[in-house]
Protein backbone atom coordinates (compact mmCIF):
# COMPACT_ATOMS: atom_id res chain seq x y z
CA UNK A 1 14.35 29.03 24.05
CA UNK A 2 13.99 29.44 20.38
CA UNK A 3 11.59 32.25 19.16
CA UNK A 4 8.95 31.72 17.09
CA UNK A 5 7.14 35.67 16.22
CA UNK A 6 10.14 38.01 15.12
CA UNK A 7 8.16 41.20 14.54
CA UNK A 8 5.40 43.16 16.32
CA UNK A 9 2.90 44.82 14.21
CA UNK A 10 0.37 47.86 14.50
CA UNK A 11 -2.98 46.35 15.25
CA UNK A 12 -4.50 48.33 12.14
CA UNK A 13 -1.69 46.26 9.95
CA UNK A 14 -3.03 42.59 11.84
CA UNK A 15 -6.07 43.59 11.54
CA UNK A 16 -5.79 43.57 7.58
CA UNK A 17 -3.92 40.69 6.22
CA UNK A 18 -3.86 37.08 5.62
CA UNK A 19 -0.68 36.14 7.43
CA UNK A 20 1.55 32.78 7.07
CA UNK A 21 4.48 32.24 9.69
CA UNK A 22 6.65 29.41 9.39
CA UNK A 23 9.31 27.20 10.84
CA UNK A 24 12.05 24.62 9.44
CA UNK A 25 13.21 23.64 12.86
CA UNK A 26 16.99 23.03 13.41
CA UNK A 27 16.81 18.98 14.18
CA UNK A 28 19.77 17.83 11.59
CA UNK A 29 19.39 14.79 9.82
CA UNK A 30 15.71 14.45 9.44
CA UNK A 31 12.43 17.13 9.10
CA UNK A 32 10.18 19.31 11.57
CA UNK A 33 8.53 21.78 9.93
CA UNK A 34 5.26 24.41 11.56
CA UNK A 35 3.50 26.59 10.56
CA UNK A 36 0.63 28.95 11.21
CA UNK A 37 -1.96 30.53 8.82
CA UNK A 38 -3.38 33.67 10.80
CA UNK A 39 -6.68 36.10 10.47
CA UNK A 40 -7.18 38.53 13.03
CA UNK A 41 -7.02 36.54 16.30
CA UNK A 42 -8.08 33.11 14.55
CA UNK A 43 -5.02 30.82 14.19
CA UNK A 44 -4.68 27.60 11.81
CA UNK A 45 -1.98 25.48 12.80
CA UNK A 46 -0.07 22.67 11.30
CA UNK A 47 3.24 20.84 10.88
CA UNK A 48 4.94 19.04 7.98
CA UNK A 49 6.55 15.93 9.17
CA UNK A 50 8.65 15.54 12.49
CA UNK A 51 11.76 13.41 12.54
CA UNK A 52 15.33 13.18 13.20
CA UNK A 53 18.47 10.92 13.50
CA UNK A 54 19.27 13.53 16.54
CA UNK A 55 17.09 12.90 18.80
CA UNK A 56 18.10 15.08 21.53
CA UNK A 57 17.84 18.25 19.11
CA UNK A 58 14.77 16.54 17.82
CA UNK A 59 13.13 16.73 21.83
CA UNK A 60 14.43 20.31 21.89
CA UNK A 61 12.65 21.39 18.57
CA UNK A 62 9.60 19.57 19.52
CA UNK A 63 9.63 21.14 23.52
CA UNK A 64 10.34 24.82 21.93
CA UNK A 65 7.42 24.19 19.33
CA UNK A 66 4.74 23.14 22.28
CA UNK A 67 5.86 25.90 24.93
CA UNK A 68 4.63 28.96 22.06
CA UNK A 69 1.52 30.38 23.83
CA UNK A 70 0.35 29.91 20.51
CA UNK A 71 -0.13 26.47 20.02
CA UNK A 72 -3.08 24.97 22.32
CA UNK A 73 -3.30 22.39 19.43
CA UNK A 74 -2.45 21.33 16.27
CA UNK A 75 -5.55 21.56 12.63
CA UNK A 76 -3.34 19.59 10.48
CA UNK A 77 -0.28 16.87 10.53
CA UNK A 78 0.98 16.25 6.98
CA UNK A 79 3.05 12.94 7.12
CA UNK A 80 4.98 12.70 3.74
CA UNK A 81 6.31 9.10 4.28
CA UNK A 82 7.37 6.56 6.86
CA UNK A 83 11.27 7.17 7.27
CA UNK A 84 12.17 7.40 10.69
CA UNK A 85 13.96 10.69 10.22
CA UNK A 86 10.66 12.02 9.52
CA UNK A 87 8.33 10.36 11.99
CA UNK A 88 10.63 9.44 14.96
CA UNK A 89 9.36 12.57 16.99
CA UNK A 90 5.39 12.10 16.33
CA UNK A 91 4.75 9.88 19.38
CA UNK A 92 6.20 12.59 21.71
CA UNK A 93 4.42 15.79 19.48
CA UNK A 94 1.13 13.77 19.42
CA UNK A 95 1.30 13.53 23.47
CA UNK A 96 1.99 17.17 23.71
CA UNK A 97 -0.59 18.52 21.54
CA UNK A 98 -4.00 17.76 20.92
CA UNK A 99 -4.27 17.33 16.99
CA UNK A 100 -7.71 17.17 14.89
CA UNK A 101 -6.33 15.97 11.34
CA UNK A 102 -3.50 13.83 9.62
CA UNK A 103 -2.91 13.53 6.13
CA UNK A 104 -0.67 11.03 4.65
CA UNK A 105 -0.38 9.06 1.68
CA UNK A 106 -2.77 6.25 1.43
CA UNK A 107 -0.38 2.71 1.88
CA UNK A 108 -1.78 -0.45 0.63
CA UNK A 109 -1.32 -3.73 2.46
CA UNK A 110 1.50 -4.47 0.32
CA UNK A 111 3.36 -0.73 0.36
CA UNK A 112 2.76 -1.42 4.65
CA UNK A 113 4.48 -4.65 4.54
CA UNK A 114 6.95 -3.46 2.64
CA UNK A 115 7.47 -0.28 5.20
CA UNK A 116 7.87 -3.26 7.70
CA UNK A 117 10.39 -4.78 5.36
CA UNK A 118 12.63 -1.81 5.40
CA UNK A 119 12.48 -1.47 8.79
CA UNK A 120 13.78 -5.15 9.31
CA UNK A 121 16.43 -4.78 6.90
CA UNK A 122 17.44 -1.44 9.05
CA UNK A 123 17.83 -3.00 12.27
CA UNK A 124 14.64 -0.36 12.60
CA UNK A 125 11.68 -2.30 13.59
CA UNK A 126 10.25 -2.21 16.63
CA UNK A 127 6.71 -2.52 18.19
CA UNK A 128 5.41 0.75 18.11
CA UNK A 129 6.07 0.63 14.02
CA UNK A 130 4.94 -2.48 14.14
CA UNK A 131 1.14 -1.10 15.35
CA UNK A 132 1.22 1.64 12.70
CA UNK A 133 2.09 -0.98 10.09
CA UNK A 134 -0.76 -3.11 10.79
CA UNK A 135 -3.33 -0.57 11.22
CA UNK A 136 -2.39 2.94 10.99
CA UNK A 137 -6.12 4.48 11.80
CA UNK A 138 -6.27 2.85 14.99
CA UNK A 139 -2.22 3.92 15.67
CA UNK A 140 -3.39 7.54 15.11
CA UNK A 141 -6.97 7.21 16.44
CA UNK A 142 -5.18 5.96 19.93
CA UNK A 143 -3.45 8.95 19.90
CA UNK A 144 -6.13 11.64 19.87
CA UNK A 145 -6.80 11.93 15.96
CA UNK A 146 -10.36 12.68 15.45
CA UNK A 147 -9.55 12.66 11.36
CA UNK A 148 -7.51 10.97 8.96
CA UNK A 149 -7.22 11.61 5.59
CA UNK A 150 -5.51 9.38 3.10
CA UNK A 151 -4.08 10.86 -0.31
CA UNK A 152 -4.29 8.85 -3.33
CA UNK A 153 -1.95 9.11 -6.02
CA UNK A 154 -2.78 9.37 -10.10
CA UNK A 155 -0.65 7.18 -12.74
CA UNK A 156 1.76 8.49 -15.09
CA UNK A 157 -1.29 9.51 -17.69
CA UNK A 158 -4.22 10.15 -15.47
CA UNK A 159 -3.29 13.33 -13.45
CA UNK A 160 -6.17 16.11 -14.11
CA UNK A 161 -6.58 19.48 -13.37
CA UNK A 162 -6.39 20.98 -9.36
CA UNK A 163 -9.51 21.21 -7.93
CA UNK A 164 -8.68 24.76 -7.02
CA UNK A 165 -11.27 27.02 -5.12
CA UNK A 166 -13.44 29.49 -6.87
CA UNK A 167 -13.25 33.11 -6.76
CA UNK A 168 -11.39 32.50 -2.58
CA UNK A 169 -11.09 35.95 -0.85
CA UNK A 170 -8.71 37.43 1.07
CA UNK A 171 -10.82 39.14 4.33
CA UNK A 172 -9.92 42.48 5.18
CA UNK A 173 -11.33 44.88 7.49
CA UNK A 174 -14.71 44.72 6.91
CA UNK A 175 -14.87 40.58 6.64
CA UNK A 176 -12.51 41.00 9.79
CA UNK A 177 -15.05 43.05 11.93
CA UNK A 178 -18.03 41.46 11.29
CA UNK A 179 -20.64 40.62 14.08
CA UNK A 180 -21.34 36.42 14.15
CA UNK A 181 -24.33 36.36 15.46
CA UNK A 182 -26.42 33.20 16.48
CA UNK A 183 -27.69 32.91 12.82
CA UNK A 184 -24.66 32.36 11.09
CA UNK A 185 -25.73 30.40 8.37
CA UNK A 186 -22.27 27.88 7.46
CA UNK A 187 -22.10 26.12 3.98
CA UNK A 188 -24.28 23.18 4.77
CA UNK A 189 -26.70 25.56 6.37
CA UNK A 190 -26.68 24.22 9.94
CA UNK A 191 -27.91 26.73 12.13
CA UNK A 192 -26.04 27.10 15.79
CA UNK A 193 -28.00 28.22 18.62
CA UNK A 194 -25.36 30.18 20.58
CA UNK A 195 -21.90 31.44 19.41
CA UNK A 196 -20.15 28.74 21.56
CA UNK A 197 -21.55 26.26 19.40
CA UNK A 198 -20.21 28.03 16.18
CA UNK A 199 -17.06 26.29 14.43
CA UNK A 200 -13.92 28.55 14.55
CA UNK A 201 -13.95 31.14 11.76
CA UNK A 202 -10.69 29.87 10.50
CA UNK A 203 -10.71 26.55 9.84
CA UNK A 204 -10.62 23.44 7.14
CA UNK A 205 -13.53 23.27 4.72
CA UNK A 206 -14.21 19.41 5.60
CA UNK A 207 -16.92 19.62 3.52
CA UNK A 208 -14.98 20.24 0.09
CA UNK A 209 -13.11 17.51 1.45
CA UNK A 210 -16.11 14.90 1.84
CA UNK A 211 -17.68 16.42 -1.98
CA UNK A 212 -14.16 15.03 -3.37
CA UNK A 213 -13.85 12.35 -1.61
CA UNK A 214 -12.90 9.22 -3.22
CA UNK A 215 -15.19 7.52 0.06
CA UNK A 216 -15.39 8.17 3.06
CA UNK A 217 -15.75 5.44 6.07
CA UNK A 218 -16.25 5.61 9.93
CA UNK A 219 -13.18 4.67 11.58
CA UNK A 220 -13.51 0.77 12.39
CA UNK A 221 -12.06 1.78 16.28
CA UNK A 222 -15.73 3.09 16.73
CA UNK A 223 -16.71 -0.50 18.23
CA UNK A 224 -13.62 -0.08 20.33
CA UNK A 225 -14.86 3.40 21.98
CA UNK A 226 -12.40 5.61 19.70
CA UNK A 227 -14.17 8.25 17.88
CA UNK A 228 -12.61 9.13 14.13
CA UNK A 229 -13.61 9.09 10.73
CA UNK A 230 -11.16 8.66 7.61
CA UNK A 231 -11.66 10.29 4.09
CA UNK A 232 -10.03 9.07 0.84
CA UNK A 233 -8.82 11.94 -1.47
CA UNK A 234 -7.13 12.09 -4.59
CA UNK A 235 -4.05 14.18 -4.39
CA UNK A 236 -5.89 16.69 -7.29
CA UNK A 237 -7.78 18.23 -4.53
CA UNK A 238 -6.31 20.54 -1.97
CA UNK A 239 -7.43 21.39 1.35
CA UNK A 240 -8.53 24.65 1.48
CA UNK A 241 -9.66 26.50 4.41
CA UNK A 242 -12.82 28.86 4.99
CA UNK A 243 -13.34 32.21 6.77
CA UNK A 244 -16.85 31.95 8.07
CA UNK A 245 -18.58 30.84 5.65
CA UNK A 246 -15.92 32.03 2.59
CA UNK A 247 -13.44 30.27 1.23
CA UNK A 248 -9.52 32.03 1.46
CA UNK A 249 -7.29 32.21 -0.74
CA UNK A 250 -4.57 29.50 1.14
CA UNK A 251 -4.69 26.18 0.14
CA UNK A 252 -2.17 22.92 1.01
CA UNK A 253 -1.86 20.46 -2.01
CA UNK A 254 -0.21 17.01 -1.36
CA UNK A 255 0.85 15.40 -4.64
CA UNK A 256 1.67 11.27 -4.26
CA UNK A 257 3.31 9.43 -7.12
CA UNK A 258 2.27 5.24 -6.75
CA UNK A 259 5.38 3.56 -7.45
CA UNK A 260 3.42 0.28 -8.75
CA UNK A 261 6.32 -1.33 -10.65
CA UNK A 262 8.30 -1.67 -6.98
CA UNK A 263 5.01 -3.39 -5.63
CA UNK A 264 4.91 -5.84 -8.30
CA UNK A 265 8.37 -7.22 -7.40
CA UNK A 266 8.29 -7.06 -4.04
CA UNK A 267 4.89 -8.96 -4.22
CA UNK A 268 6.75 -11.39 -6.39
CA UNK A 269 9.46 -11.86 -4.20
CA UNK A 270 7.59 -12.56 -1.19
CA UNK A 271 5.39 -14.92 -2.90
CA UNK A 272 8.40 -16.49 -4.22
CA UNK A 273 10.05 -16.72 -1.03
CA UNK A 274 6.94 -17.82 1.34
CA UNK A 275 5.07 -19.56 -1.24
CA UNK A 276 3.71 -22.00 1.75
CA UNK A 277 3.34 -19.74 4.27
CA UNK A 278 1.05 -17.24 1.91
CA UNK A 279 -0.92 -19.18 -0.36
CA UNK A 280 -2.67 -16.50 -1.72
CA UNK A 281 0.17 -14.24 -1.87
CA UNK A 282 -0.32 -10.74 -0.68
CA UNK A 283 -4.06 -8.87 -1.28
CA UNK A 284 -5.73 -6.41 0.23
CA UNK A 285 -7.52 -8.43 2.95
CA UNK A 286 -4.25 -10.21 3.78
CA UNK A 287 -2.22 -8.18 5.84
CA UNK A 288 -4.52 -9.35 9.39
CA UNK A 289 -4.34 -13.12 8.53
CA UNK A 290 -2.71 -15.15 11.03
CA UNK A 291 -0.12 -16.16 8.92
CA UNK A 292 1.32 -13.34 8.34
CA UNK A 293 0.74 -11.87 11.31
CA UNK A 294 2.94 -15.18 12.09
CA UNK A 295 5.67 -13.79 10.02
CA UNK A 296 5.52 -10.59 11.41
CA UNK A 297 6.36 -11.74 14.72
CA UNK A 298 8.89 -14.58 13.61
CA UNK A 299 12.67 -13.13 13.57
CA UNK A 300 13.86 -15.36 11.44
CA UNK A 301 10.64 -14.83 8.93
CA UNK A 302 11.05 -11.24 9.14
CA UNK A 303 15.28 -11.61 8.08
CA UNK A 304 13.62 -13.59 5.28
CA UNK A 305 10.98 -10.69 4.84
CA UNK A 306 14.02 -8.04 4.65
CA UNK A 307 15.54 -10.06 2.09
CA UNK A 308 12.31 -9.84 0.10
CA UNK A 309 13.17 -5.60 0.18
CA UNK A 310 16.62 -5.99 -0.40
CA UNK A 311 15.86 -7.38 -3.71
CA UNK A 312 14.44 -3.42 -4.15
CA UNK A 313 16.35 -1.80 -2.08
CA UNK A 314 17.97 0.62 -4.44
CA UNK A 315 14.65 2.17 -5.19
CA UNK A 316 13.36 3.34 -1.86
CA UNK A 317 12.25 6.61 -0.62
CA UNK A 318 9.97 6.81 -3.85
CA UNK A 319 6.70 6.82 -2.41
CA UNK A 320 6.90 10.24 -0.25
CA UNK A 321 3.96 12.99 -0.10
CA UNK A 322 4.85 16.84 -1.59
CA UNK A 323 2.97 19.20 0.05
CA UNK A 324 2.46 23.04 -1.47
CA UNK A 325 1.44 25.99 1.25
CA UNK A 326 0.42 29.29 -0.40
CA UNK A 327 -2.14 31.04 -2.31
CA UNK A 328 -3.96 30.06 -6.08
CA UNK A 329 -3.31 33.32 -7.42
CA UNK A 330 -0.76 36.24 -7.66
CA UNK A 331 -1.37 39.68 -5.08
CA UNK A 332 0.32 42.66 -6.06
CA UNK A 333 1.04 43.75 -2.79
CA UNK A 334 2.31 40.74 -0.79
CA UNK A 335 5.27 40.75 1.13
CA UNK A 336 7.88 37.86 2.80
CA UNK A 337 10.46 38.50 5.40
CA UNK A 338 12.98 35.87 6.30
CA UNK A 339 15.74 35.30 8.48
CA UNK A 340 17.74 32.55 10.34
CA UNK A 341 19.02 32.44 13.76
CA UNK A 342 17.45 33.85 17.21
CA UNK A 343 15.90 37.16 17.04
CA UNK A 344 19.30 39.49 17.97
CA UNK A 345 21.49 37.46 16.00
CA UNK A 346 20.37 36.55 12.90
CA UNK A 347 22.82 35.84 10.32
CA UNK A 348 20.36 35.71 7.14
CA UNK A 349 18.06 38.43 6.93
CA UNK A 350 15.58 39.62 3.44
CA UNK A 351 12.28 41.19 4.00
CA UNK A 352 10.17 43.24 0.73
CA UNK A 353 7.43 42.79 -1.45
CA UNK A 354 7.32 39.33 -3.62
CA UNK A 355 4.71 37.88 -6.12
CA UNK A 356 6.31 34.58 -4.40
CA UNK A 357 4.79 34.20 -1.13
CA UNK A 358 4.18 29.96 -1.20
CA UNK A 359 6.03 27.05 -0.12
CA UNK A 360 6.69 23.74 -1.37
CA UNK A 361 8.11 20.76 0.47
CA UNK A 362 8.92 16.95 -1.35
CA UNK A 363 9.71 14.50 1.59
CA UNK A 364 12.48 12.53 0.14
CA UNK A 365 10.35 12.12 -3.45
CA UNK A 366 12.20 10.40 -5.49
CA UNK A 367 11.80 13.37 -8.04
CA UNK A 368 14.94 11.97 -10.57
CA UNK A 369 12.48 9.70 -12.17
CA UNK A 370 11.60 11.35 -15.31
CA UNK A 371 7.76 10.08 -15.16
CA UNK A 372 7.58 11.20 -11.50
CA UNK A 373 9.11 14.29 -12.01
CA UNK A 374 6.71 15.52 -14.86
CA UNK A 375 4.05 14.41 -13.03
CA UNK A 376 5.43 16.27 -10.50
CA UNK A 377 5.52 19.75 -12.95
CA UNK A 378 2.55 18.95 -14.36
CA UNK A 379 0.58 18.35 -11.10
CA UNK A 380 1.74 21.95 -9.64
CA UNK A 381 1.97 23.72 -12.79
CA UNK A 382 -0.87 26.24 -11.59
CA UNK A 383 0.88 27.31 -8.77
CA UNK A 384 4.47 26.48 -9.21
CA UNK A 385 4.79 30.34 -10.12
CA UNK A 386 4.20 31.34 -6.63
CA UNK A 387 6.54 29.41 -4.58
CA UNK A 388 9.19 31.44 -2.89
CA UNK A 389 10.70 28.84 -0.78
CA UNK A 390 11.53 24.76 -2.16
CA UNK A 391 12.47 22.10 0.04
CA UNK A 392 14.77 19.97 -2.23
CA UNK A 393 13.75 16.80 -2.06
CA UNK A 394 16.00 13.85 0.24
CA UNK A 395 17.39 16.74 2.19
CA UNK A 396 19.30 17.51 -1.07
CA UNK A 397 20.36 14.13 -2.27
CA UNK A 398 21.73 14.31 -5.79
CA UNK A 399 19.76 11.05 -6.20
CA UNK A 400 16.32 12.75 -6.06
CA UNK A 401 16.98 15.43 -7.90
CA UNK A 402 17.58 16.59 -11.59
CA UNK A 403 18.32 20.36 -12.82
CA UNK A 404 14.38 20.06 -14.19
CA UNK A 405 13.54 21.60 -10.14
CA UNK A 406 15.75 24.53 -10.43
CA UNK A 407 12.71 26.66 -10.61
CA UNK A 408 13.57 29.70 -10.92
CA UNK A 409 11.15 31.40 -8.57
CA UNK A 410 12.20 30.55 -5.58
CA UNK A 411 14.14 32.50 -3.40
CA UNK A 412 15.66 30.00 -1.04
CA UNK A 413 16.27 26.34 -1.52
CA UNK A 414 16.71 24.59 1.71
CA UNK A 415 17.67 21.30 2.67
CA UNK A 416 17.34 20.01 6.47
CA UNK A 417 20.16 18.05 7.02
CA UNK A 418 22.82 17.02 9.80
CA UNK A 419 25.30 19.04 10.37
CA UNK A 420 28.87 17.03 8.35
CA UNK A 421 26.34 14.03 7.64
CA UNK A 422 27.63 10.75 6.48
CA UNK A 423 25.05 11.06 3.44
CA UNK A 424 26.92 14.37 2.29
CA UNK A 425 23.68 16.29 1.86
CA UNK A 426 23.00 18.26 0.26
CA UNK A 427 25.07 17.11 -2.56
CA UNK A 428 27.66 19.81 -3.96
CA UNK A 429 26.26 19.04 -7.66
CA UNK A 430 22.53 19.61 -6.19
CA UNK A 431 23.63 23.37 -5.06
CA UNK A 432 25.58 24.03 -8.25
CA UNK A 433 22.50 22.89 -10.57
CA UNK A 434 20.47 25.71 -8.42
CA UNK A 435 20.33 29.54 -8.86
CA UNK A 436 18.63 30.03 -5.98
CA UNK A 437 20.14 30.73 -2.37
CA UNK A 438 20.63 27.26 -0.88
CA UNK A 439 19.64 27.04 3.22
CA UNK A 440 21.43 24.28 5.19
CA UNK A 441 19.28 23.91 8.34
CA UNK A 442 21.77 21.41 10.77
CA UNK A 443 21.03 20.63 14.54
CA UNK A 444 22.72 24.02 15.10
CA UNK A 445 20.20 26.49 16.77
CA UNK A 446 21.52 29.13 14.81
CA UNK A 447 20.73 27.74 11.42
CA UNK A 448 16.80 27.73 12.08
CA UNK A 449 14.63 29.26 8.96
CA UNK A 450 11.84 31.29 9.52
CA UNK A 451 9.78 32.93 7.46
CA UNK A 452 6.88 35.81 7.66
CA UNK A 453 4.34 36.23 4.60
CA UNK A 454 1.49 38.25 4.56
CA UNK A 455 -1.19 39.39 1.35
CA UNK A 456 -2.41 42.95 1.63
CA UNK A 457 -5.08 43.22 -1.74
CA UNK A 458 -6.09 41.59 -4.66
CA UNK A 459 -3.85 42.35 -8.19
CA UNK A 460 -5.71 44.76 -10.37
């Protein structure tokens, strides 16, 4: 079994950092990725995706992952997009692990048909994608999600400013220590009558969230006994968590770029091609009308569906959700340690102090578009400077990427990729455009990343 802690610390040294451990699991051709934001004994856990062409190393990442005695459950699931090699595994994580949260791009009825399109062209469709397509609260809602929260996107000329946290803190010994008694007095000034009732001290700030929030609904699954709630957030602002009643300086930002010229032909070319069928063409109200819930389950409708995508084929994997891990600011005495392999064996192996603690994943972004890669840039531009670890985007297709994301700060550039893939990722011109150190993780055991970071104090 794979390990997941690789050093043992002093309790005086836990007791005084903000710690980050995290995981690109070895599942080849696809993308599991956990990690774990850590205060004293409090633990915030989430994961970045979780799919593979391999399945059986994708059921030995995913059995590894729930067997840590650390993981009772899961904060967050970040869902960049609906590939199979990135989703294939949630069914069987979802079972395993009791999750609170999903965030994923927000998908219009159109961008969900046309997910169901794709699949159909890819001899990919079945029932259980099917469910999601048609109503992805109640897919997730079915499954034990008590929150989902949909990111929305900005157009080439309208993304603003991060809504970055104020003045966040990094506790140390005396935040640490700290009796909670049963007058902790929590943002929205609820008061808690015991200490059982108090929310963990590490946790999301939900209500930043809900102050942001684009709107925010009751699930519709209520009526059916299923208890959930979905928020609506523009990508500008990032989830940040609290420490009692403090905000901390680690924040997750998801960055979407709407690809709204692709909708506009597809919805063409399904109105063109079942112009009786869907009078009205395609709105938002559409996708749980009988008729096309007819053509959903009509074979011979949904070849004629897939030939609607083929038409755009050569533009897919554009609509996929970057998410940045790490801090808002620089520390002058952080540190990283990294290696690969099991704990006696390791074959890659840096550890010192860094200025670049964060980490920065793209899905398969489609990040060779000049308008989506500048907004892109421009979206992460205050915090770009602190990423120490890029996952190139596609696995490391040279189709997604351009020499603009050779960033210069990052230490390692990894791709997670099968091991002598058809695909040939990553691409030999993607490593060459790169100074950094380029990571391969394959189904191989031995080619697992993981990474340690931890913030001591505040720059002067």
């Amino acid at each position: 079994m794979t390990q997941h802690l690789l050093y043992s610390f002093s309790e005086e040294r836990v007791k005084q950092m903000l710690k980050n451990i995290r995981t690109q699991h070895p599942i080849g051709q696809g993308f599991f990725h956990s990690g774990e934001v850590r205060v004293k004994d409090e633990v915030l856990t989430y994961v970045y995706d979780c799919g593979s062409e391999n399945n059986s190393a994708l059921r030995a990442a995913i059995s590894d992952y729930v067997a840590s005695d650390d993981i009772t459950s899961l904060d967050i699931l970040f869902v960049s997009h609906l590939d199979s090699d990135h989703v294939s595994g949630l069914d069987s994580l979802l079972v395993s692990v009791p999750t609170e949260n999903v965030v994923l791009p927000y998908l219009s009825n159109l961008e969900r048909l046309m997910l169901v399109a794709q699949a159909a062209a890819d001899n990919q469709l079945t029932g259980t994608f099917l469910a999601f397509a048609r109503d992805p609260v109640e897919w997730f809602t079915l499954r034990g999600i008590k929150r989902v929260i949909f990111i929305e996107g900005d157009g080439d000329d309208e993304n603003g400013p991060l809504n970055l946290p104020d003045n966040p803190i990094v506790p140390f010994d005396d935040d640490l220590d700290a009796d909670v008694d049963s007058d902790f007095n929590v943002k929205d000034n609820q008061r808690f009558s015991s200490k059982e009732d108090l929310p963990p001290r590490l946790r999301i700030d939900i209500e930043h969230l809900i102050k942001f929030a684009t709107h925010r609904i009751p699930s519709r699954q209520v009526a059916k006994g299923l208890d959930s709630e979905v928020i609506h957030i523009n990508h500008r602002t990032p989830l940040q968590l609290l420490w009692d009643a403090d905000t901390i300086d680690w924040v997750f930002i998801p960055f979407v770029h709407p690809d709204h010229d692709r909708e506009d032909r597809f919805r063409k070319a399904v109105r063109m091609e079942f112009s009786s069928e869907l009078e009205n063409g395609i709105s938002e109200s559409s996708f749980e009308s009988s008729k096309l819930i007819g053509i959903l389950q009509d074979k011979q409708k949904r070849d004629r569906l897939a030939d609607c995508y083929g038409l755009i084929r050569r533009n897919r994997n554009l609509t996929s959700m970057s998410v940045y891990s790490g801090p808002t600011q620089e520390y002058s005495s952080s540190e990283l340690s990294r290696r690969s392999g099991r704990m006696r064996s390791h074959h890659f192996h840096e550890e010192g102090f860094s200025s670049q603690i964060g980490w920065l994943a793209t899905g398969d972004a489609g990040l060779k578009t000049k308008s989506r890669r500048t907004a892109f840039l421009r979206h992460y531009d205050q915090v770009i400077g602190y990423v120490s670890t890029f996952g190139l985007p596609h696995h490391g297709s040279k189709y997604n990427f351009h020499k603009e994301l050779n960033l210069r700060h990052p230490i390692v550039c990894f791709a997670s990729a099968g091991h002598r893939n058809k695909y040939g990722h990553p691409h030999e011109e993607v490593i060459q455009a790169l100074d950094a150190h380029v990571w391969v993780i394959t189904e191989r055991p031995m080619t697992i990343l993981r990474e340690e970071v931890w913030i001591d104090n505040y720059c002067s």
